[in-house]
Protein backbone atom coordinates (compact mmCIF):
# COMPACT_ATOMS: atom_id res chain seq x y z
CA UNK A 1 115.64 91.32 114.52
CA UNK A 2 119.11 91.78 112.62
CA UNK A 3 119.69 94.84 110.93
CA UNK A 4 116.12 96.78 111.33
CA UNK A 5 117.53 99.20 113.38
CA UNK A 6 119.94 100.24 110.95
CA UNK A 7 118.90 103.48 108.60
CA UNK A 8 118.72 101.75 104.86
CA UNK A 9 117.46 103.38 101.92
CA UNK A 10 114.31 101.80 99.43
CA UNK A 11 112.63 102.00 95.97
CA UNK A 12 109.18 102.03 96.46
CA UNK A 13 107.19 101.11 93.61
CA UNK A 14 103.92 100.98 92.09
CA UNK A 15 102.92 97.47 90.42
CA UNK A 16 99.89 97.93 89.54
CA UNK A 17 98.41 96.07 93.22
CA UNK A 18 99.93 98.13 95.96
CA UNK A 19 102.61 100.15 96.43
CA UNK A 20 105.81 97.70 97.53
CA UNK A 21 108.97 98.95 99.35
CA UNK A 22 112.44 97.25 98.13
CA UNK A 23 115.83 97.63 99.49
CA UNK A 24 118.00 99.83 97.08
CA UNK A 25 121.08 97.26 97.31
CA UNK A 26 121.84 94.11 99.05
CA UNK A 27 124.84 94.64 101.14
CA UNK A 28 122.62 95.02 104.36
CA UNK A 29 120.18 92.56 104.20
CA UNK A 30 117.52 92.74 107.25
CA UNK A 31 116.26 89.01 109.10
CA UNK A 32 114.56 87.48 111.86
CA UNK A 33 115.12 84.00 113.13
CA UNK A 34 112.31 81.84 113.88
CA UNK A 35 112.58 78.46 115.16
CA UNK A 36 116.26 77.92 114.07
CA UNK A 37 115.05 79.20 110.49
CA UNK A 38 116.82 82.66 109.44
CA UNK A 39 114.17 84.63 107.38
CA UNK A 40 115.51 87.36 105.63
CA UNK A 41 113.49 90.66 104.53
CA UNK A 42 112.36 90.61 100.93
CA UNK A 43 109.86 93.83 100.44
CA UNK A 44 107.21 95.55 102.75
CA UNK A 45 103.67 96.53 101.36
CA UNK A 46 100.46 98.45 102.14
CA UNK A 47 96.96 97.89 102.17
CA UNK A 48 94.74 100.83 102.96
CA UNK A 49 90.90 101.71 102.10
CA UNK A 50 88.94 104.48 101.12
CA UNK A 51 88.31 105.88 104.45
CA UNK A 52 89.28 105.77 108.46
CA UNK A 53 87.05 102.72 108.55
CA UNK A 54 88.45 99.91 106.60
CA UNK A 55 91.97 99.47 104.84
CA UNK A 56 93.80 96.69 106.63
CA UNK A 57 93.20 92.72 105.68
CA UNK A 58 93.52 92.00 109.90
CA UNK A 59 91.70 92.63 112.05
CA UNK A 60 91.68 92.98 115.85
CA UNK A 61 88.60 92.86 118.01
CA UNK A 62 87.15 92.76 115.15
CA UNK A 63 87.71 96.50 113.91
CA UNK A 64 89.80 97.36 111.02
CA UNK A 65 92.40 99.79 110.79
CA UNK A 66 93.28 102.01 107.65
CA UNK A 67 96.10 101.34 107.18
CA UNK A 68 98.43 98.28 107.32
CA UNK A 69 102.04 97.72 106.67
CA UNK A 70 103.32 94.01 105.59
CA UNK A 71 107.08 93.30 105.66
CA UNK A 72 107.76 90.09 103.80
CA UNK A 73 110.82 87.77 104.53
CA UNK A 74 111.80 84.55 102.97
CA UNK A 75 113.41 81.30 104.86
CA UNK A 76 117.35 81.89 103.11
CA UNK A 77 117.92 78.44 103.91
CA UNK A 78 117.72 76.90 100.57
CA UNK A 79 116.74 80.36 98.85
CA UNK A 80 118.56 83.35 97.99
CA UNK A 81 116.07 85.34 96.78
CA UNK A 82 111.80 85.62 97.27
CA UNK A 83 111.27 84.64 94.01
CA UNK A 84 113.42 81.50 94.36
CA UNK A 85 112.16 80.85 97.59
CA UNK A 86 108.78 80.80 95.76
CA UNK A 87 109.75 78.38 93.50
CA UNK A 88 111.02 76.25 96.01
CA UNK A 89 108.07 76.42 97.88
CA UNK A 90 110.29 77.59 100.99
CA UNK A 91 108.30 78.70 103.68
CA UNK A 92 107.52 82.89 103.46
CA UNK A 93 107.11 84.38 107.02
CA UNK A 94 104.74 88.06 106.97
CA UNK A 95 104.90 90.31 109.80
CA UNK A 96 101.71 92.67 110.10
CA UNK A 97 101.11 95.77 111.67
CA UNK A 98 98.31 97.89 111.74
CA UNK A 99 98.11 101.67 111.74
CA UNK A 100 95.69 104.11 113.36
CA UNK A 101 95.72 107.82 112.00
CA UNK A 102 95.62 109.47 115.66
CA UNK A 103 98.12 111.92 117.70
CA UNK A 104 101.13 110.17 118.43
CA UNK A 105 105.08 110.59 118.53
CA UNK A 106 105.90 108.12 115.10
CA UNK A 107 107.89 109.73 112.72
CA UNK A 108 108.84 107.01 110.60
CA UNK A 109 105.97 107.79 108.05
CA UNK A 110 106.82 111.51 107.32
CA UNK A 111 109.69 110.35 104.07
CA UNK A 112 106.72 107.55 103.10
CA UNK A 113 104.08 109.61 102.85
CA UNK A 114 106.17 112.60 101.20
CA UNK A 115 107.01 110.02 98.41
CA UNK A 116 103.65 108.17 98.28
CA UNK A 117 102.45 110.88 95.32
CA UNK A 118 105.40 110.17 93.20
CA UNK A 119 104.10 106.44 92.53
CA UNK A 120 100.71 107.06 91.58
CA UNK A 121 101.00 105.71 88.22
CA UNK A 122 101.75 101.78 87.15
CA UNK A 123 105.15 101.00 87.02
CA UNK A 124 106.47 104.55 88.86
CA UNK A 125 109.05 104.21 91.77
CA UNK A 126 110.77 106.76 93.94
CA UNK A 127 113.47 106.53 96.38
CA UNK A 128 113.14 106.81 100.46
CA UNK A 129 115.88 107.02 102.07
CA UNK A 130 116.82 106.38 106.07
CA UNK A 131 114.29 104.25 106.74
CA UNK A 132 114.45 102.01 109.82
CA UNK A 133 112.53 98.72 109.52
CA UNK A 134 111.88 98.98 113.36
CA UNK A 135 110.12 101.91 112.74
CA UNK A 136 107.69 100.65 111.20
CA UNK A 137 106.64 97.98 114.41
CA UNK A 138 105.49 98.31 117.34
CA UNK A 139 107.61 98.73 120.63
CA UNK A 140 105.99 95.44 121.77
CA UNK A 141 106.92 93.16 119.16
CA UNK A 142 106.63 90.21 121.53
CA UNK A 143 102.78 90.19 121.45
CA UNK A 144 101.19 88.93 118.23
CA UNK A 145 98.50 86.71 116.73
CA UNK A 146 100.05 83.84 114.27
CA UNK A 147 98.41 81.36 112.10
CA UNK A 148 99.38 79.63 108.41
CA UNK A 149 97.96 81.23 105.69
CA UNK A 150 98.53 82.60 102.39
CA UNK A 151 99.52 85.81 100.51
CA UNK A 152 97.19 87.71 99.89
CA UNK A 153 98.38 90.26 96.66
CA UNK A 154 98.70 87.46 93.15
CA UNK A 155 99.73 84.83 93.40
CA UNK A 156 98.03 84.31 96.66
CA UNK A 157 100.53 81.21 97.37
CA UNK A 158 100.22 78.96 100.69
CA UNK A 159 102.02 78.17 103.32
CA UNK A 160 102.53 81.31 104.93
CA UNK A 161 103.72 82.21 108.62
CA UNK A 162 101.81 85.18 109.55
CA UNK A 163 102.43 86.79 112.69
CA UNK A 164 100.23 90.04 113.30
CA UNK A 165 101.33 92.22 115.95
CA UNK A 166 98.43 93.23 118.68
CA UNK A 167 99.52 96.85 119.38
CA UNK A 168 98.76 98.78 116.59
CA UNK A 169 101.51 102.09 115.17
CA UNK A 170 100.18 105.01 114.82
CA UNK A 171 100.83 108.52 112.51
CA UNK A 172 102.33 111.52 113.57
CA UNK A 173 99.61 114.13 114.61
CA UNK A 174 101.45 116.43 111.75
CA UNK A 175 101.81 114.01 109.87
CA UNK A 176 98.01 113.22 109.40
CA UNK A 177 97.05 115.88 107.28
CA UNK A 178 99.82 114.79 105.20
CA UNK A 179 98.75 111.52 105.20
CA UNK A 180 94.92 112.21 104.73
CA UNK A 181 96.15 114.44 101.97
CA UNK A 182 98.30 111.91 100.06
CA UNK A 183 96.12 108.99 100.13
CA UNK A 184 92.86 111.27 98.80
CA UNK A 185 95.23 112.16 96.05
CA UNK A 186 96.65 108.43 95.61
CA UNK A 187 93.10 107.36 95.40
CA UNK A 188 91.95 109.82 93.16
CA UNK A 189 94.61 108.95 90.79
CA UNK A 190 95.10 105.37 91.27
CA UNK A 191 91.81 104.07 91.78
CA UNK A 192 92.57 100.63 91.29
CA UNK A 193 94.61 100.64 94.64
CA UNK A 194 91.91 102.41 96.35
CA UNK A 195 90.50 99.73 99.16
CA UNK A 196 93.51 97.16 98.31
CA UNK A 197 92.67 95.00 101.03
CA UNK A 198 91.66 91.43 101.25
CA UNK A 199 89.52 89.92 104.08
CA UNK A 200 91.68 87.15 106.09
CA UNK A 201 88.89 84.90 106.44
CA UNK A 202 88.48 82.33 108.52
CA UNK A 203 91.56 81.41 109.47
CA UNK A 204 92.31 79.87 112.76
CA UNK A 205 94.10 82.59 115.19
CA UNK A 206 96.62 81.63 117.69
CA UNK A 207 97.97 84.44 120.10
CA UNK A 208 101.54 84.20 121.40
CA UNK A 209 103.91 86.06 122.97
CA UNK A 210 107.93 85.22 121.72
């Protein structure tokens, strides 16, 4: 994991699907290697539902989680950008991790969720800045469930490395109200985000540890 413990600052924006997270520049570009393959970070995304129920597209045990967080990387080999890795049909490698709103010590939500209400509408974007990508993983990042797939926002393309990590984050204990707060607002507003998720199906599962 190169560069996701480095403070970096994002445009979060609203596209009409989710709400995505971009870097602001590209002079520090995050990226994980994966078997001799250097992926680098494109965007991260949520999916969340309209209650403490359902929200994420994963899920472990078979119980959901309401919230997930997607970061998105692209093999650079023969692509400098996702879009061009895309059209290359260069492999795209997904990281998932899935969030529970309970009492815990992870503070890497509070400048999300503070921004989350100024990208309510289509085509709005704010700025978060100091955002570690680390933060939003798990301490055990060597744990995870991995199968080929697809994406799952349009234009659902194949050929996707998914690896979804089996410890799930959690939020802040003061930051839940928040939280609770800005996504009944979100929803309110934005209904057309409201339960954004998409089942994974029946894809084959493989756990692994790295």
């Amino acid at each position: 994991y190169d560069i996701y413990d480095t403070p970096l600052d994002f445009v979060m924006k609203n596209d009409g699907n989710t709400v995505k997270a971009y870097l602001k520049d590209n002079k520090d570009i995050p990226s994980i290697i994966f078997a001799g393959y250097q992926y680098k970070f494109s965007h991260f995304l949520f999916h969340w539902g309209g209650d403490n129920t359902v929200g994420s597209e994963h899920l472990l045990d078979g119980i959901a989680a309401p919230l997930e967080v997607q970061l998105v990387h692209f093999n650079s080999m023969n692509a400098k950008t996702f879009e061009e890795a895309l059209a290359k049909k260069e492999t795209i490698l997904v990281l998932g991790a899935l969030f529970d709103i309970i009492p815990c010590s992870v503070t890497a939500f509070e400048p999300l969720i503070n921004t989350l209400e100024d990208v309510v509408s289509p085509g709005s974007e704010a700025e978060v800045t100091g955002l570690k990508l680390e933060d939003l993983l798990p301490t055990d990042k060597n744990t995870f469930f991995a199968y080929l797939g697809s994406l799952t926002m349009p234009r659902c393309e194949e050929g996707v490395l998914w690896f979804v990590f089996k410890v799930r984050q959690c939020i802040i204990f003061t930051t839940k109200k928040k939280y609770l707060i800005a996504i009944y607002i979100f929803s309110k507003k934005a209904t057309f985000l409201k339960n954004n998720w998409k089942s994974s199906g029946d894809s084959r599962i493989h756990k692994g540890r790295q």
